[in-house]
N, C-alpha and C. Protein backbone atom coordinates (compact mmCIF):
# COMPACT_ATOMS: atom_id res chain seq x y z
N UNK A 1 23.88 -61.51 -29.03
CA UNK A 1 24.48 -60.89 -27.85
C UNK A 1 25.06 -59.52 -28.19
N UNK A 2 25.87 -59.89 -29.39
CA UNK A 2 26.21 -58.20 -29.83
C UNK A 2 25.12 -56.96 -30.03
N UNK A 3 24.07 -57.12 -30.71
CA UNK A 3 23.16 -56.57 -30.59
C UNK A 3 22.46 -56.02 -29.14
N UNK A 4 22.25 -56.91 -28.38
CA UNK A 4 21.67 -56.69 -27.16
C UNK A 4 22.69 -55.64 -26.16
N UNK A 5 24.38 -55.94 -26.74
CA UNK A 5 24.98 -55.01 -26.03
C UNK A 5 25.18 -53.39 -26.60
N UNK A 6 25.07 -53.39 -27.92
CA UNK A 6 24.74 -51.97 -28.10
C UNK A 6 23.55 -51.39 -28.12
N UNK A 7 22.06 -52.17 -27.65
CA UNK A 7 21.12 -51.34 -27.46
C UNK A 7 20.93 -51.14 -26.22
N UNK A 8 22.03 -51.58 -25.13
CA UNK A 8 22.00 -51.15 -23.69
C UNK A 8 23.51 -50.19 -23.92
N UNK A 9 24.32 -50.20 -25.14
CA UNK A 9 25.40 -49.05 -24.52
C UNK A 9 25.29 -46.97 -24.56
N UNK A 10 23.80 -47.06 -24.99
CA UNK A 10 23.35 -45.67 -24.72
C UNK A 10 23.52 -45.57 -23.51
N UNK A 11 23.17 -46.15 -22.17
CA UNK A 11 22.90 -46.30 -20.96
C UNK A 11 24.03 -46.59 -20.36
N UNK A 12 25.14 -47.53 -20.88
CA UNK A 12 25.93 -47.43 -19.72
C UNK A 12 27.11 -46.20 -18.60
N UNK A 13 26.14 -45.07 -19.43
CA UNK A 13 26.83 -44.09 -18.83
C UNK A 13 26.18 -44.01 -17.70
N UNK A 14 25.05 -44.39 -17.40
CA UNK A 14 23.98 -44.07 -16.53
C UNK A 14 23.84 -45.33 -15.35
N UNK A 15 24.26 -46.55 -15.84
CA UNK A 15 24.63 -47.71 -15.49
C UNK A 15 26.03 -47.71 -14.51
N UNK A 16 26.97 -46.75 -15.18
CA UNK A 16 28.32 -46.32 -14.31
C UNK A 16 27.58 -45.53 -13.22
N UNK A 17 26.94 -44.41 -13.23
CA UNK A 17 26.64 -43.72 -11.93
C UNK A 17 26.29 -44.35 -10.67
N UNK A 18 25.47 -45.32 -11.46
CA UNK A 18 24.62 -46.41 -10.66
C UNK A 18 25.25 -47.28 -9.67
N UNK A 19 26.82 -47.40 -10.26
CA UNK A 19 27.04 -48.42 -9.97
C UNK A 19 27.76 -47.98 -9.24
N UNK A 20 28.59 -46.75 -9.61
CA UNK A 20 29.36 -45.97 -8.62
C UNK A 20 28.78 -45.80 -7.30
N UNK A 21 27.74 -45.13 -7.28
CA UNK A 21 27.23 -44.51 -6.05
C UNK A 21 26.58 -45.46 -5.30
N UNK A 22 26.24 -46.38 -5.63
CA UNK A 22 25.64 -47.80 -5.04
C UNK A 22 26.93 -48.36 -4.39
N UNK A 23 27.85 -48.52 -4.79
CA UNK A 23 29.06 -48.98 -4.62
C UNK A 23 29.79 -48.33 -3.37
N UNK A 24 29.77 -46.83 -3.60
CA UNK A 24 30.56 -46.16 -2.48
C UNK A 24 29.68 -46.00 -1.78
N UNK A 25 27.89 -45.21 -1.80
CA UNK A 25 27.44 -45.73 -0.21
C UNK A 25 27.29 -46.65 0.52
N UNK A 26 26.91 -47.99 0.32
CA UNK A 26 27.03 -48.90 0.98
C UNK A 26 28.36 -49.14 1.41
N UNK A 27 29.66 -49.14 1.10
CA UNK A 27 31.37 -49.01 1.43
C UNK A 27 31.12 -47.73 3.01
N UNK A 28 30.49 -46.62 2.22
CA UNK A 28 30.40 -46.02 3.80
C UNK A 28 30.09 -46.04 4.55
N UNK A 29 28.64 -46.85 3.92
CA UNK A 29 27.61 -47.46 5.31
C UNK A 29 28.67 -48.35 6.20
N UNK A 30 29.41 -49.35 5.66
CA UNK A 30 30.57 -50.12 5.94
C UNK A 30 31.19 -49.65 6.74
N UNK A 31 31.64 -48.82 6.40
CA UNK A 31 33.26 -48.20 7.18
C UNK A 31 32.50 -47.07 8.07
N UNK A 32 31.58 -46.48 8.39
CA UNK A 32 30.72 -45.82 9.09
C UNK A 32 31.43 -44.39 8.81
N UNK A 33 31.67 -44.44 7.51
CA UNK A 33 32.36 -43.14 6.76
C UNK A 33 31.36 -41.94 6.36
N UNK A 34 30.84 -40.50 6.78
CA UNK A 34 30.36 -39.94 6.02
C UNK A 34 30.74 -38.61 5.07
N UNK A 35 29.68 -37.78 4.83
CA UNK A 35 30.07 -36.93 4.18
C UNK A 35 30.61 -35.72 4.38
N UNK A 36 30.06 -35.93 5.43
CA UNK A 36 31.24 -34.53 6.35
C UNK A 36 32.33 -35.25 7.36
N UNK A 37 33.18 -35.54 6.84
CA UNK A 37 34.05 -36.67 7.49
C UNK A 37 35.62 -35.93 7.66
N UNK A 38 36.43 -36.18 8.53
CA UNK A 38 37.64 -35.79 7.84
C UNK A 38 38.49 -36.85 6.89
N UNK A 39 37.69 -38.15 6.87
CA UNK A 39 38.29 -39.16 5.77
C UNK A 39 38.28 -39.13 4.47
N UNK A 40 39.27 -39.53 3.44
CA UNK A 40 38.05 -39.01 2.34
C UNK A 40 38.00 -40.50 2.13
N UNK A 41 37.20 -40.14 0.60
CA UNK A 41 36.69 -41.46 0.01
C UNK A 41 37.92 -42.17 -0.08
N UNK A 42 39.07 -42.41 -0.21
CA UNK A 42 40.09 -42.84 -0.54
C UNK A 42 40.18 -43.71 0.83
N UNK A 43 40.25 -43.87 1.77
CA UNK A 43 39.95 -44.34 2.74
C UNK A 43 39.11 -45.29 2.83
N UNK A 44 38.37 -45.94 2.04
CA UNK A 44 37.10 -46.80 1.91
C UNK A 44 37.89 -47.90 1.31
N UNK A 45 39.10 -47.76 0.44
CA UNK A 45 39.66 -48.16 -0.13
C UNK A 45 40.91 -49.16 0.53
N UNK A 46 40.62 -48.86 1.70
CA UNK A 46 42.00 -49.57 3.08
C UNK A 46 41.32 -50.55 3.85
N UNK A 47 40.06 -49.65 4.40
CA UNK A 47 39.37 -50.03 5.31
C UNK A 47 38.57 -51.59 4.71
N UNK A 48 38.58 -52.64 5.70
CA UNK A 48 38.60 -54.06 5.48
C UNK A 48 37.11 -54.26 5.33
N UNK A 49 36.12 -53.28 5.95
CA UNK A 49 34.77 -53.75 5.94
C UNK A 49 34.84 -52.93 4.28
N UNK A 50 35.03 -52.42 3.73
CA UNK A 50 34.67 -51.25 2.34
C UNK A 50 35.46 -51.59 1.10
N UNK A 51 37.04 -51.82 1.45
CA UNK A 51 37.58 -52.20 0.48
C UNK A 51 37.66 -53.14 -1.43
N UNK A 52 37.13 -53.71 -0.71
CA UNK A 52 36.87 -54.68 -1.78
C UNK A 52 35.75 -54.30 -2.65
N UNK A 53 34.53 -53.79 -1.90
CA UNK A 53 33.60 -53.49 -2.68
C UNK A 53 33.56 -51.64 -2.92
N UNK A 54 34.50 -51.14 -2.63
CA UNK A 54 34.94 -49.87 -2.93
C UNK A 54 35.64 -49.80 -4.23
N UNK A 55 36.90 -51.00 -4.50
CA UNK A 55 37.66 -50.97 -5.59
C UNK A 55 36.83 -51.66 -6.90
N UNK A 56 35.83 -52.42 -6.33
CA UNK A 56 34.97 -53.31 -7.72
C UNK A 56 33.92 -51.94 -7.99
N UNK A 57 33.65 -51.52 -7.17
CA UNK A 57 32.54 -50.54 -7.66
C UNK A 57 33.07 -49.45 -8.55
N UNK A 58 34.69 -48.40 -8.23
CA UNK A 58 35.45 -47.52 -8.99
C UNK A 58 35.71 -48.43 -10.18
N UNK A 59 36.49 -50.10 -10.60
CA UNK A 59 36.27 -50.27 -11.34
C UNK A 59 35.83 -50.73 -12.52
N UNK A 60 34.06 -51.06 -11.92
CA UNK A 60 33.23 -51.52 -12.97
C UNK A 60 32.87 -50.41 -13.51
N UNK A 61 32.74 -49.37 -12.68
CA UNK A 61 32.20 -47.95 -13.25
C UNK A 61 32.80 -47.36 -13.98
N UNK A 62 33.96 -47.23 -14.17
CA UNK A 62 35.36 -46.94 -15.22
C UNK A 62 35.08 -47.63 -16.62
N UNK A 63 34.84 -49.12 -16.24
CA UNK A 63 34.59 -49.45 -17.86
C UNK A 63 33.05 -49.25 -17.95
N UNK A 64 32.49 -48.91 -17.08
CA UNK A 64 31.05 -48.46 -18.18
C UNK A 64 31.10 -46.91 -18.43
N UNK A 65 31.74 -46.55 -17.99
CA UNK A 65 32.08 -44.60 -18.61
C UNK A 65 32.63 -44.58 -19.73
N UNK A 66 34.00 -45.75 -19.57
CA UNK A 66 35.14 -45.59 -20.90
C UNK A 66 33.65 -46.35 -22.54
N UNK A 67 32.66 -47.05 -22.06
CA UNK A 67 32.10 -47.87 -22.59
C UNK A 67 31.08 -46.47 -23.42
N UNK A 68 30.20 -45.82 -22.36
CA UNK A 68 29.80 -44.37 -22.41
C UNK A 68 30.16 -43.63 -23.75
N UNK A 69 31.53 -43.16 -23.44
CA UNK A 69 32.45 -42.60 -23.65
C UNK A 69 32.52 -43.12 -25.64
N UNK A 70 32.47 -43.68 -26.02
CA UNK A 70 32.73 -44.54 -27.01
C UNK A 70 31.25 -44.46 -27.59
N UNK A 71 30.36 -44.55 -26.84
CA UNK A 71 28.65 -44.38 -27.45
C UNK A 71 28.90 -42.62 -27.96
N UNK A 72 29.09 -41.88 -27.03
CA UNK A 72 29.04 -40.50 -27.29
C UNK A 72 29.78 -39.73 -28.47
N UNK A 73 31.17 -40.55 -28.87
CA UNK A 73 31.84 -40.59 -29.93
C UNK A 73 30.90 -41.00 -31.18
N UNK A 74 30.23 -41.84 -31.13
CA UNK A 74 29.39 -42.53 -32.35
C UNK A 74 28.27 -41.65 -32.02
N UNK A 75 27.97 -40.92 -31.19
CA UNK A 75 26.63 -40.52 -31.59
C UNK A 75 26.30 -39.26 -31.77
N UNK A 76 28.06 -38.66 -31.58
CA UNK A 76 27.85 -37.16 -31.34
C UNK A 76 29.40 -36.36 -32.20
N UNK A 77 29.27 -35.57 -32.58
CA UNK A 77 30.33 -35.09 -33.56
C UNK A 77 30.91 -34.34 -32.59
N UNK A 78 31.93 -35.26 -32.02
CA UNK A 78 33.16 -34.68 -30.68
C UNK A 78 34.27 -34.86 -31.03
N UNK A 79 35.16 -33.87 -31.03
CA UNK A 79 36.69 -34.11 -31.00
C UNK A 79 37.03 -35.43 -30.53
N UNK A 80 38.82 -35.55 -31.23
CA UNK A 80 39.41 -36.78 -30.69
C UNK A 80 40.33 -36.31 -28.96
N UNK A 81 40.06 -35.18 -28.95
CA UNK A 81 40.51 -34.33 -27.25
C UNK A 81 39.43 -35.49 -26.12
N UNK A 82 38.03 -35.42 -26.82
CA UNK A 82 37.33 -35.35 -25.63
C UNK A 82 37.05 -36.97 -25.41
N UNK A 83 38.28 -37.25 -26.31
CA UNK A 83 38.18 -39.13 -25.73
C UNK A 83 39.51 -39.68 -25.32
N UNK A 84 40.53 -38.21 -25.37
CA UNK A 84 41.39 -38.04 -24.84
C UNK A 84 41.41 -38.09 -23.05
N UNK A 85 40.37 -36.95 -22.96
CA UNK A 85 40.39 -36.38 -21.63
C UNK A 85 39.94 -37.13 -20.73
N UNK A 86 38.78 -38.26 -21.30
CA UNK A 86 37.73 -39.32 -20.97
C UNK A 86 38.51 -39.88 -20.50
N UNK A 87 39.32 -40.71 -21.68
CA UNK A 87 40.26 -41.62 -21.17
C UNK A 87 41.30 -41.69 -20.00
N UNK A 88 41.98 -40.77 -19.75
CA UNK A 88 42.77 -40.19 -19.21
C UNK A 88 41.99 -40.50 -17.73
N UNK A 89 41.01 -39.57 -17.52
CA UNK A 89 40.19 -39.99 -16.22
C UNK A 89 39.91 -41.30 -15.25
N UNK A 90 39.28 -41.31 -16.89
CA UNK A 90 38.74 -43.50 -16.42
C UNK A 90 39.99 -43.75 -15.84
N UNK A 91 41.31 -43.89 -16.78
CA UNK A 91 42.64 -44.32 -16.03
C UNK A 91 42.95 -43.96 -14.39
N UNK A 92 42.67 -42.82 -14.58
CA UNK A 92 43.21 -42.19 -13.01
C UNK A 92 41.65 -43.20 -12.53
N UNK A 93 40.38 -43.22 -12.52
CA UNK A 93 39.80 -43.75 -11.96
C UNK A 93 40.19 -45.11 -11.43
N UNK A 94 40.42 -45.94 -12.64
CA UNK A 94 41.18 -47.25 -12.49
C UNK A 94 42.46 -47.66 -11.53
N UNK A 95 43.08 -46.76 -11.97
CA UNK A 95 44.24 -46.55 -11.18
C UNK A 95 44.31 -46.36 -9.59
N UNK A 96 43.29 -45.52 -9.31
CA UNK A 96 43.21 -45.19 -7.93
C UNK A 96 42.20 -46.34 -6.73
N UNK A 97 41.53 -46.93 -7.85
CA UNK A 97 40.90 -48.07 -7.35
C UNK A 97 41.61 -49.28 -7.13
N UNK A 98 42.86 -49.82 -7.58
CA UNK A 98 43.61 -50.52 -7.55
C UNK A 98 44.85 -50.30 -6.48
N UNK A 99 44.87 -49.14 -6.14
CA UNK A 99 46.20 -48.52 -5.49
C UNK A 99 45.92 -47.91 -4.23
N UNK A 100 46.07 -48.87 -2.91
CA UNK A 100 45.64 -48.56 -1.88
C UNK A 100 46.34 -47.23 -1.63
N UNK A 101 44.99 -46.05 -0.79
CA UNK A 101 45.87 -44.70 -0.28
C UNK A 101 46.49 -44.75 1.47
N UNK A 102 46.55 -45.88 2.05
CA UNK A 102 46.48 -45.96 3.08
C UNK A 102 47.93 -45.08 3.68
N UNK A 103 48.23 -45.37 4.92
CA UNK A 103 49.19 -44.04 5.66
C UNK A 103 50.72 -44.73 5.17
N UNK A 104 50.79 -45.51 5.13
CA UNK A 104 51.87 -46.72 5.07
C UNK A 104 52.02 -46.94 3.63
N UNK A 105 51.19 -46.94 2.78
CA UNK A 105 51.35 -47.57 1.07
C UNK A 105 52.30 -46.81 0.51
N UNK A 106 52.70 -47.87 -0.03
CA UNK A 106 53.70 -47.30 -1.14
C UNK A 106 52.87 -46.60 -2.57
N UNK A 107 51.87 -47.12 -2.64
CA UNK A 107 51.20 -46.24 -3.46
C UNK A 107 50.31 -45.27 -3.46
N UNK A 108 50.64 -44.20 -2.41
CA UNK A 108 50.03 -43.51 -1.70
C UNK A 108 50.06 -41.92 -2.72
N UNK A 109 51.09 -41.92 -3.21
CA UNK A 109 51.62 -40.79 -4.22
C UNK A 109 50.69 -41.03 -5.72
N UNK A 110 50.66 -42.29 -6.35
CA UNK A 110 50.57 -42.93 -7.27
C UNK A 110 48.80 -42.42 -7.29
N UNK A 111 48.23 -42.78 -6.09
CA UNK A 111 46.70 -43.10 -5.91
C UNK A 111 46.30 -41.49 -6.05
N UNK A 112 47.12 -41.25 -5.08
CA UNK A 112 46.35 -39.43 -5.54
C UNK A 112 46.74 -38.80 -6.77
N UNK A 113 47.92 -38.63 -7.10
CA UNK A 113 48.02 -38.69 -8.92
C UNK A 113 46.61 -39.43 -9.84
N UNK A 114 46.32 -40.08 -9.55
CA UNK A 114 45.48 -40.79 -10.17
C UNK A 114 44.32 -40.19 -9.95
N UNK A 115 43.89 -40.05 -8.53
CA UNK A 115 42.24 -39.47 -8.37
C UNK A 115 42.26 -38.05 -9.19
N UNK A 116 43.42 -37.23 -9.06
CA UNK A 116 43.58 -35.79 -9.43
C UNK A 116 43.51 -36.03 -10.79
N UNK A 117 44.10 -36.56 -11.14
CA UNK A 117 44.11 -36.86 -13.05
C UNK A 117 42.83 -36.84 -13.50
N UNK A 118 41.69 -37.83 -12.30
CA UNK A 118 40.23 -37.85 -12.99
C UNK A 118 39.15 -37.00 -12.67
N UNK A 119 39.70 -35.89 -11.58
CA UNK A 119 38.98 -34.75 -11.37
C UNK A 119 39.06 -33.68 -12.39
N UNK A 120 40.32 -33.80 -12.49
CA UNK A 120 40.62 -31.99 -13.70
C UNK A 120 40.32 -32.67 -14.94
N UNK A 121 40.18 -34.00 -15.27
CA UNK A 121 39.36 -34.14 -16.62
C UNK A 121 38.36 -33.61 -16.68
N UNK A 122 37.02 -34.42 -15.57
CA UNK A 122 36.11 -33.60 -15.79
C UNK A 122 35.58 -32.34 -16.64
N UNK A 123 36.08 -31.19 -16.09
CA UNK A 123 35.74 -29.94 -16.42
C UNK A 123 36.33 -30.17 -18.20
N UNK A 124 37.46 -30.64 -18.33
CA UNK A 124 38.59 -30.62 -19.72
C UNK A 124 37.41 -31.36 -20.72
N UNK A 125 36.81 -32.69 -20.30
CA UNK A 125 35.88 -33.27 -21.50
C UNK A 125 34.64 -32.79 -21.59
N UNK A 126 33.87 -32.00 -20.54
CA UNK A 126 32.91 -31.44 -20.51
C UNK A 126 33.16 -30.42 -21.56
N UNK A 127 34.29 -29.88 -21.29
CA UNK A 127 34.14 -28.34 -22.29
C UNK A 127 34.48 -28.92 -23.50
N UNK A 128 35.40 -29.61 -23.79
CA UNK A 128 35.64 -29.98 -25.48
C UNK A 128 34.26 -30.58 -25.66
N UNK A 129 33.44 -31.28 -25.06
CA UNK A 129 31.83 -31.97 -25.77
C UNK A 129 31.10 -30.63 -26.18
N UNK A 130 31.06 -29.61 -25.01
CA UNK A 130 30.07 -28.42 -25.50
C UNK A 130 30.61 -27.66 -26.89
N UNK A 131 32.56 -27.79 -26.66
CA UNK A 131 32.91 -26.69 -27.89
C UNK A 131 32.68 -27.63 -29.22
N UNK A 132 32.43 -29.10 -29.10
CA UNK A 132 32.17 -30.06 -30.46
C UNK A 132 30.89 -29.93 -30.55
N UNK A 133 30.02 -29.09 -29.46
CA UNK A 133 28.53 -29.53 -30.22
C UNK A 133 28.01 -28.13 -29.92
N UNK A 134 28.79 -26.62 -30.78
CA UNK A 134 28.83 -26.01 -30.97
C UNK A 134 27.48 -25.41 -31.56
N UNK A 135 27.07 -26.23 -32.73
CA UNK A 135 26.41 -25.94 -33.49
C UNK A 135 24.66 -26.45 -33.10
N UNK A 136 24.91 -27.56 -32.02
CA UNK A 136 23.52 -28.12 -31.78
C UNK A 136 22.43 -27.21 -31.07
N UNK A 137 21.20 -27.90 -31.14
CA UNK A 137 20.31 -26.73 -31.04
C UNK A 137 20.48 -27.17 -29.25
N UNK A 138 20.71 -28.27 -28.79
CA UNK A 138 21.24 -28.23 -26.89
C UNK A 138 22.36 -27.53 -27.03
N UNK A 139 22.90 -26.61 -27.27
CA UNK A 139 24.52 -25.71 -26.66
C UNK A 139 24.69 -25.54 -26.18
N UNK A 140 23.18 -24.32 -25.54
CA UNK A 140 23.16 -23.56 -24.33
C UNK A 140 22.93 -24.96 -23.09
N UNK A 141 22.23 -25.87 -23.59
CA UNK A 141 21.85 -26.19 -22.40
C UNK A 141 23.90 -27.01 -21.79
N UNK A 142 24.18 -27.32 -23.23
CA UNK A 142 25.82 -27.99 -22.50
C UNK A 142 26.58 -26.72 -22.10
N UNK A 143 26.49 -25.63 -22.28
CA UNK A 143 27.32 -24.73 -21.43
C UNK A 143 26.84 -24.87 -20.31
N UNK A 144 25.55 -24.53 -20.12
CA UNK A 144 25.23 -24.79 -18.81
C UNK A 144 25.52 -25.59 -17.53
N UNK A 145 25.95 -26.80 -18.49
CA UNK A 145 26.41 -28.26 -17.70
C UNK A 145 27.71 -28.43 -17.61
N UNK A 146 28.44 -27.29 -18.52
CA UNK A 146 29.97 -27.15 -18.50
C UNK A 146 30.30 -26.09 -16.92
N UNK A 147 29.26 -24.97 -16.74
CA UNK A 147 29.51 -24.29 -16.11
C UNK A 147 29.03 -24.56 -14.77
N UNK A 148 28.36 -25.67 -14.60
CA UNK A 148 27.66 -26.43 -12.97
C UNK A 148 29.22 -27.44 -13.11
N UNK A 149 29.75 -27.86 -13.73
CA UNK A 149 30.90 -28.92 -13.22
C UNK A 149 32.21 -28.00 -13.47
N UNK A 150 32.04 -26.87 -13.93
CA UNK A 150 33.48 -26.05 -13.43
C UNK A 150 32.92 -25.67 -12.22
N UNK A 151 31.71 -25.31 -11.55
CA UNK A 151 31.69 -24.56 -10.61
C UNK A 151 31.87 -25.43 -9.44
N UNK A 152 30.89 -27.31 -9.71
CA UNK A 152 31.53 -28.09 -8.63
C UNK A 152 32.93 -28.32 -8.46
N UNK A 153 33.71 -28.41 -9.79
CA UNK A 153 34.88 -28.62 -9.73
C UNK A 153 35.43 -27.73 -8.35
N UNK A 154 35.58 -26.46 -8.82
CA UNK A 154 36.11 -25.67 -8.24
C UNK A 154 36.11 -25.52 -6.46
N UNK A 155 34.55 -25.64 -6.32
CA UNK A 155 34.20 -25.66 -4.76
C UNK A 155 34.36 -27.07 -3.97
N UNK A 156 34.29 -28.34 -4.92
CA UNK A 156 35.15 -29.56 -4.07
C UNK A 156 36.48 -29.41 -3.79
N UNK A 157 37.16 -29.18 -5.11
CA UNK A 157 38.84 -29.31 -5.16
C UNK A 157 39.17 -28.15 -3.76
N UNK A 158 38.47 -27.00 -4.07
CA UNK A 158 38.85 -26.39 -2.76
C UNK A 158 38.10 -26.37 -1.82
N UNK A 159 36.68 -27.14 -1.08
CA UNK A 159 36.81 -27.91 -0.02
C UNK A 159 37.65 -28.90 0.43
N UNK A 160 37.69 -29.78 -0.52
CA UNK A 160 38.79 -30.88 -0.57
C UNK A 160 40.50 -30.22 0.19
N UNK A 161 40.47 -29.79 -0.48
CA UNK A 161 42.15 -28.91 -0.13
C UNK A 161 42.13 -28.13 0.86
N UNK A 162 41.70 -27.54 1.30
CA UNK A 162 41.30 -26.31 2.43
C UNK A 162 40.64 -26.13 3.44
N UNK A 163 39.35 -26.79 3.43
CA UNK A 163 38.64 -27.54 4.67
C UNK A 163 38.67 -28.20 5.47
N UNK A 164 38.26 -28.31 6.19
CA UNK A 164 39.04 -29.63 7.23
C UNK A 164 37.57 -30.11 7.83
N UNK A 165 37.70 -31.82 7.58
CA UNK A 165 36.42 -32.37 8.03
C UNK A 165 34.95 -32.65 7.27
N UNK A 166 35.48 -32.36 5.95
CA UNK A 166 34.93 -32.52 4.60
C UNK A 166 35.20 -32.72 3.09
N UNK A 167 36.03 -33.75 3.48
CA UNK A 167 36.81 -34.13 2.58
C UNK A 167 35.86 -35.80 1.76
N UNK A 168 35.04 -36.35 1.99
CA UNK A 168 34.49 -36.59 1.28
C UNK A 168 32.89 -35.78 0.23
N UNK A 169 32.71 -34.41 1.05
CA UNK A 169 31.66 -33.79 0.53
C UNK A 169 32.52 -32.78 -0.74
N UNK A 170 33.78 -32.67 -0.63
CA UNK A 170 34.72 -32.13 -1.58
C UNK A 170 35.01 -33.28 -2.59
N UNK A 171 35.18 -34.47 -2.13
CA UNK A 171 35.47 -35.29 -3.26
C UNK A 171 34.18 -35.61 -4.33
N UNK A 172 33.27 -34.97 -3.26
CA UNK A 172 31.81 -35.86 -4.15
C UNK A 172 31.68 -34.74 -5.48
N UNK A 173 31.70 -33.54 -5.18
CA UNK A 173 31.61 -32.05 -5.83
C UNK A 173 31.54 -32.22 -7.39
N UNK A 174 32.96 -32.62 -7.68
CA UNK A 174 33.41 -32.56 -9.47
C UNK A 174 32.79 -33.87 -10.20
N UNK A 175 32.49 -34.54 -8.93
CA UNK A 175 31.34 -36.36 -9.38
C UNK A 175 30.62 -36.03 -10.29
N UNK A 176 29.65 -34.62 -8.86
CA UNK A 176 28.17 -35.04 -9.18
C UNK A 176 27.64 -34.06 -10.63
N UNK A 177 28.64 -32.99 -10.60
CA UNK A 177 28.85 -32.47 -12.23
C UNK A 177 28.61 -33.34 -13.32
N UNK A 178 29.80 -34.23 -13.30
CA UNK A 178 29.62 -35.01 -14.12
C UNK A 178 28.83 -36.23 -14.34
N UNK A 179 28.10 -36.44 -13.30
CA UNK A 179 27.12 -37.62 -13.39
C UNK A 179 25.71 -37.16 -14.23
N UNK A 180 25.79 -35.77 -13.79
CA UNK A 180 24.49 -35.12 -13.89
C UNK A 180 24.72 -34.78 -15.90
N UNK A 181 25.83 -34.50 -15.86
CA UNK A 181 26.12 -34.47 -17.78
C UNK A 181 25.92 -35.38 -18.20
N UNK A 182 26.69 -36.61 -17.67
CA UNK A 182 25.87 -38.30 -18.20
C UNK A 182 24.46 -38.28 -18.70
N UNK A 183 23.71 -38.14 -17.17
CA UNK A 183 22.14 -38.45 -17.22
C UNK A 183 21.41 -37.70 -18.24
N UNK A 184 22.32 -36.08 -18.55
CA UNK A 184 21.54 -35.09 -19.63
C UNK A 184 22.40 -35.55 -20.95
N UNK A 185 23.23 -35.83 -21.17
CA UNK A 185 23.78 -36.83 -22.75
C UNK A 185 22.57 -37.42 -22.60
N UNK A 186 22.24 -39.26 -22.24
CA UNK A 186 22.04 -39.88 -22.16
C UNK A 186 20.65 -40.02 -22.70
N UNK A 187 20.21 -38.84 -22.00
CA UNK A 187 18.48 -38.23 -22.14
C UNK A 187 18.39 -37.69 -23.47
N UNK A 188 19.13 -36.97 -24.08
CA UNK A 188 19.55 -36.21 -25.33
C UNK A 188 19.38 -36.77 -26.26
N UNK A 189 20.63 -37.69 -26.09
CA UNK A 189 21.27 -38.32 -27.61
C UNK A 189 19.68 -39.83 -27.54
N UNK A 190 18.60 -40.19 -27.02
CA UNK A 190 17.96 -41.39 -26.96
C UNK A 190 16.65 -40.45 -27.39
N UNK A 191 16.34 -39.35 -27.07
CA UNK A 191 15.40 -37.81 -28.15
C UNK A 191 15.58 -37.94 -28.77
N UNK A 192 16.96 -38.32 -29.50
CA UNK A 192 16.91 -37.35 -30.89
C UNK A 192 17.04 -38.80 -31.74
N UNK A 193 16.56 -39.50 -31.66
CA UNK A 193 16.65 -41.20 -32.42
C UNK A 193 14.97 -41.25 -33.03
């Protein structure tokens, strides 16, 4: 069994996306939530048709990132920052999946602390992976992937904040950065074996 689980933990970074986005569209299909919405995703998280399978989906996907996260360490000569920053995220991920944002919750403060914690990682572990793999002959291509998830970063957080009526197409922004770095790790580090 041990065996069988580390020749699927190259993948569970890819396995988290999966599970994520499987997870929250069907929750919206649910809650008849979309992407140009003024709800955000946090909202999926209250709502009785979405809930449940909103919070299992944020956190099965958390431990297959933090799981990820731990492959990329073993397979890639990265600072102890960028399992810092990882971590840190997953938490706010975890965290915010557990902690209803509804109008009334008491953990309404707590939950957005938490989502924010795992947005501004993003960009923070992306760049410590590119500045640890400095020397590899992919560099250019991880700047590249550093500079598509600062740039989603940037244009969700401020759709998100500033827009009105698209507040889940702002939340999706700093995601899909980083999903898309997953899928190009993932592809990378299973080349070069």
């Amino acid at each position: 069994m041990k065996k069988y689980f580390y020749t699927l933990r190259p993948y569970s970074g890819v396995a988290g996306v999966a599970v994520l986005w499987t997870g929250v569209l069907l929750a919206m299909q649910r809650a008849g939530l979309g992407l140009i919405d003024s709800r955000p995703f946090s909202s999926l998280g209250v709502d009785p048709a979405s809930a449940r399978l909103f919070s299992v989906s944020l956190l099965l996907s958390a431990l297959l990132f933090v799981n990820f996260a731990y492959y990329v360490k073993s397979a890639f000569h990265v600072h102890n920052r960028f399992m810092l920053y990882f971590l840190i995220g997953q938490a706010g991920q975890a965290v915010a999946a557990v902690t209803p944002y509804g109008d009334n919750s008491p953990y309404r403060l707590l939950h957005t602390v938490a989502a924010f914690s795992l947005a501004f990682s993003l960009p923070l572990l992306i760049r410590q992976f590119a500045a640890s793999e400095s020397r590899s002959r992919h560099h250019p291509l991880y700047r590249r992937l550093l500079r598509l998830e600062q740039l989603s970063f940037v244009v969700g957080i401020g759709l998100f904040m500033f827009a009105r009526g698209i507040a889940p197409l702002g939340q999706a922004l700093p995601a899909i950065g980083f999903h898309i770095w997953i899928i190009a790790v993932t592809y990378i580090s299973r080349r070069q074996l």
